[in-house]
C-alpha atoms as a PDB file:
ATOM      1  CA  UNK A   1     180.333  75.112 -29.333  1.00  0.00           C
ATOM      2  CA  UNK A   2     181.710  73.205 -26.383  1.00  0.00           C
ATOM      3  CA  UNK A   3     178.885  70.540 -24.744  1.00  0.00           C
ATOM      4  CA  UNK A   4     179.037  72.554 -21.498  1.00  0.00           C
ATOM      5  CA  UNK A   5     177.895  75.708 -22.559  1.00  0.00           C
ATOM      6  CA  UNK A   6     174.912  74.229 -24.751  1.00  0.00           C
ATOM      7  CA  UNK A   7     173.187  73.916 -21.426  1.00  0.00           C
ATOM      8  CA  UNK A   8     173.343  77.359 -19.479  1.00  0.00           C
ATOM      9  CA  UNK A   9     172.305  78.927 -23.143  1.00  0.00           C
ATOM     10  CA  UNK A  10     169.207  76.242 -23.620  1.00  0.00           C
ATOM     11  CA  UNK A  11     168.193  77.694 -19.807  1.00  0.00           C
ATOM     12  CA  UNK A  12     168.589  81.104 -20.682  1.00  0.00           C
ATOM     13  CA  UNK A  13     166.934  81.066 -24.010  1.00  0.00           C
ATOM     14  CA  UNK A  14     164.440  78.647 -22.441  1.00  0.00           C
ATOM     15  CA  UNK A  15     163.320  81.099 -20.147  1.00  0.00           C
ATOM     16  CA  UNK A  16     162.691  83.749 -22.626  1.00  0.00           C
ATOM     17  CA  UNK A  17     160.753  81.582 -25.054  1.00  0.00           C
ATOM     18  CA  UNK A  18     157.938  81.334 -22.437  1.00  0.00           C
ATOM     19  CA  UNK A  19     154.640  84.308 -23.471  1.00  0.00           C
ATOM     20  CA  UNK A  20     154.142  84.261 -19.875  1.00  0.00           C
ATOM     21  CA  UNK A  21     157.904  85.036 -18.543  1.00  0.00           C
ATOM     22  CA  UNK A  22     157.991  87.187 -21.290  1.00  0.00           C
ATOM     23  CA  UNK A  23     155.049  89.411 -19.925  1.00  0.00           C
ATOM     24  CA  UNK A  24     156.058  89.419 -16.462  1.00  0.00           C
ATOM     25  CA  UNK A  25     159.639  90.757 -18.187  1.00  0.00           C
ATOM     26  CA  UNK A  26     157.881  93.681 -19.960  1.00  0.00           C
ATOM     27  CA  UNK A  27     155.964  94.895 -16.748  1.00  0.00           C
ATOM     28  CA  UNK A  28     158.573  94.638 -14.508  1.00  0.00           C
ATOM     29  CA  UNK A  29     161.019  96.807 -17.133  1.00  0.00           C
ATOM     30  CA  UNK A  30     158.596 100.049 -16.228  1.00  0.00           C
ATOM     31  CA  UNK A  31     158.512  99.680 -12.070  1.00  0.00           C
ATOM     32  CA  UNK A  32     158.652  96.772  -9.236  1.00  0.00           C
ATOM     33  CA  UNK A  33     155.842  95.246  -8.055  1.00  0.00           C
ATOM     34  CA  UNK A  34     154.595  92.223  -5.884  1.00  0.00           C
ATOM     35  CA  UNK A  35     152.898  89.389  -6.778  1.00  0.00           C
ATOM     36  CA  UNK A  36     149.497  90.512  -6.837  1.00  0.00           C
ATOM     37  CA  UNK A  37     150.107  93.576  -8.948  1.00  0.00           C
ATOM     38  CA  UNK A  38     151.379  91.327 -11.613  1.00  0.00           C
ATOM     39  CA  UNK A  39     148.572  88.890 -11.197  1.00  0.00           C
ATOM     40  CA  UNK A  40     146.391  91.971 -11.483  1.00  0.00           C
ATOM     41  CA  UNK A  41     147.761  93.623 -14.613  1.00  0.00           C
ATOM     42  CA  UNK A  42     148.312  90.385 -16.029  1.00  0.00           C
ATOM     43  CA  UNK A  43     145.050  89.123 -15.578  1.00  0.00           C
ATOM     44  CA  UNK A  44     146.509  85.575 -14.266  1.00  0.00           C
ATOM     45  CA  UNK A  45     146.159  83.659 -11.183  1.00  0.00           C
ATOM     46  CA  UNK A  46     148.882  83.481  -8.362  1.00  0.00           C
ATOM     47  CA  UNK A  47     150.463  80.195  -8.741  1.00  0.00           C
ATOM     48  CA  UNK A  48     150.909  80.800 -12.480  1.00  0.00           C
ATOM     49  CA  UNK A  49     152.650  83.852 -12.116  1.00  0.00           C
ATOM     50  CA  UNK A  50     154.358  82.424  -8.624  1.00  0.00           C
ATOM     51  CA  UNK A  51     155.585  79.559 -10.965  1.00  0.00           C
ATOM     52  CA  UNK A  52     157.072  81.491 -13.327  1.00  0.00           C
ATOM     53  CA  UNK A  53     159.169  84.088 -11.166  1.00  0.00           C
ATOM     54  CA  UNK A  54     160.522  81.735  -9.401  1.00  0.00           C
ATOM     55  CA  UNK A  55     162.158  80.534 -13.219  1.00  0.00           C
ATOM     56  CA  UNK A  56     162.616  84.047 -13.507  1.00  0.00           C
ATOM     57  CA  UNK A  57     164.482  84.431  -9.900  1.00  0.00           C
ATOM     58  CA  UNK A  58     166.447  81.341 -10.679  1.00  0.00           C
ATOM     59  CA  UNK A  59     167.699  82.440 -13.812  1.00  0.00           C
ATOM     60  CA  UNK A  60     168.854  85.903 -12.287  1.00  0.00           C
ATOM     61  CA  UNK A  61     166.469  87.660 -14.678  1.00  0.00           C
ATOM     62  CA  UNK A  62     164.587  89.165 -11.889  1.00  0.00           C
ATOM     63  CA  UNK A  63     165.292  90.031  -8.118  1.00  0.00           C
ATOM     64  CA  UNK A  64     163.179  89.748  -4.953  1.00  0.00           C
ATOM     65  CA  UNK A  65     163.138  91.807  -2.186  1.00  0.00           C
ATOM     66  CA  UNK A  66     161.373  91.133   1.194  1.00  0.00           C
ATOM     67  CA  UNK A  67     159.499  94.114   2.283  1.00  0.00           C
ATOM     68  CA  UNK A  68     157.519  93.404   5.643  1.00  0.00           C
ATOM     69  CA  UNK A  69     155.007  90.624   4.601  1.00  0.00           C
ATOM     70  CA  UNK A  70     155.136  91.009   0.767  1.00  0.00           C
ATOM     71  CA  UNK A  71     157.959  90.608  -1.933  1.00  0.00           C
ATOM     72  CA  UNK A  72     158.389  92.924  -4.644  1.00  0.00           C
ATOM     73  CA  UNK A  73     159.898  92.101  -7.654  1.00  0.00           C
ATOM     74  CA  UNK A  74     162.645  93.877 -10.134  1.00  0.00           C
ATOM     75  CA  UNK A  75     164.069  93.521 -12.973  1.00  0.00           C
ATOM     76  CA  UNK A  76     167.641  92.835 -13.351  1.00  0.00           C
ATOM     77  CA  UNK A  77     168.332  96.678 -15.027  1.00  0.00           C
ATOM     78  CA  UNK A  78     172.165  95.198 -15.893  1.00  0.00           C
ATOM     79  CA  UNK A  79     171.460  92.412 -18.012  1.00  0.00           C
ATOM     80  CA  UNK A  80     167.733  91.754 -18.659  1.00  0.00           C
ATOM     81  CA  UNK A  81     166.583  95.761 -18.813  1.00  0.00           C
ATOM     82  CA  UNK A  82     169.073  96.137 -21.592  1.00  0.00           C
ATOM     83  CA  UNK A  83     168.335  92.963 -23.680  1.00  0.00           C
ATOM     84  CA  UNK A  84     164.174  94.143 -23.117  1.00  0.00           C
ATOM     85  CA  UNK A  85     164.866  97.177 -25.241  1.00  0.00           C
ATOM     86  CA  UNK A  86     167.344  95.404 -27.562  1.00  0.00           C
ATOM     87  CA  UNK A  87     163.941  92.839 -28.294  1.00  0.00           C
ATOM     88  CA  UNK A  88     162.045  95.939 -28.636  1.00  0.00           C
ATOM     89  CA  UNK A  89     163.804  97.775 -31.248  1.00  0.00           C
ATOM     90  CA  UNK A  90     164.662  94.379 -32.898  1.00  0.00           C
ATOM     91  CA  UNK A  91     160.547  94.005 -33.190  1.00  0.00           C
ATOM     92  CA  UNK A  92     160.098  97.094 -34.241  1.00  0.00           C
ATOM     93  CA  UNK A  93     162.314  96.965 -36.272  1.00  0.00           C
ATOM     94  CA  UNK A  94     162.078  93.474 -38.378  1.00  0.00           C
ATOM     95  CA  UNK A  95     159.393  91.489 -37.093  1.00  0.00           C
ATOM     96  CA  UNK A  96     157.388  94.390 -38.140  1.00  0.00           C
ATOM     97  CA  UNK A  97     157.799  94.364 -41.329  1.00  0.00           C
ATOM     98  CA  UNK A  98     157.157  90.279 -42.104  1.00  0.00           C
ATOM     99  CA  UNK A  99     154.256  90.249 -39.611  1.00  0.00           C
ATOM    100  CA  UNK A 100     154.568  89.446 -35.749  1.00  0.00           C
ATOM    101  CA  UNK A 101     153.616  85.515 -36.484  1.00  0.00           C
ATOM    102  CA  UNK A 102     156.522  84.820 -38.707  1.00  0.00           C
ATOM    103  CA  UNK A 103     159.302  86.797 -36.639  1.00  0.00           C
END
């Protein structure tokens, strides 16, 4: 593989090997929501989660939109919503079978 695409893919991958990133994925796939909702349902405090979409944001996994005072976060449904349920069915699928600790 060519040296310059090594790092874009170490990003990418980088951002999804991250248990935090990787819940705020998951809850955004079923609906938007701001900051504090995720805090909420996440149990976590603000600047954790703030830290982590703004990885997220950079990385073009998720999108914010400004509504009045508050931002509310999506999903990117093109690229990331796909690859959620691709992860899914691949855990489901394998990772079931050999234990979720050794997948």
């Amino acid at each position: 593989m060519k040296a310059e695409l090594k790092h874009p893919y170490d990003i990418f991958f980088g951002t999804l090997a991250n248990q935090i990133r990787l819940e705020v994925i998951m809850l955004l796939a079923n609906k938007p929501l701001n900051v504090t909702q995720i805090c909420k349902k996440l149990k976590m405090k603000q600047p954790t989660v703030s830290k982590n979409l703004t990885r997220l944001e950079k990385c073009g996994f998720v999108f914010r939109e400004h509504k009045g005072k508050e931002c509310i976060y999506t999903l990117n449904r093109t690229t990331i919503k796909p690859l959620t349920s691709l992860m899914k069915a691949h855990v489901r699928n394998y990772c079931s079978k050999i234990g979720h600790h050794n997948c």
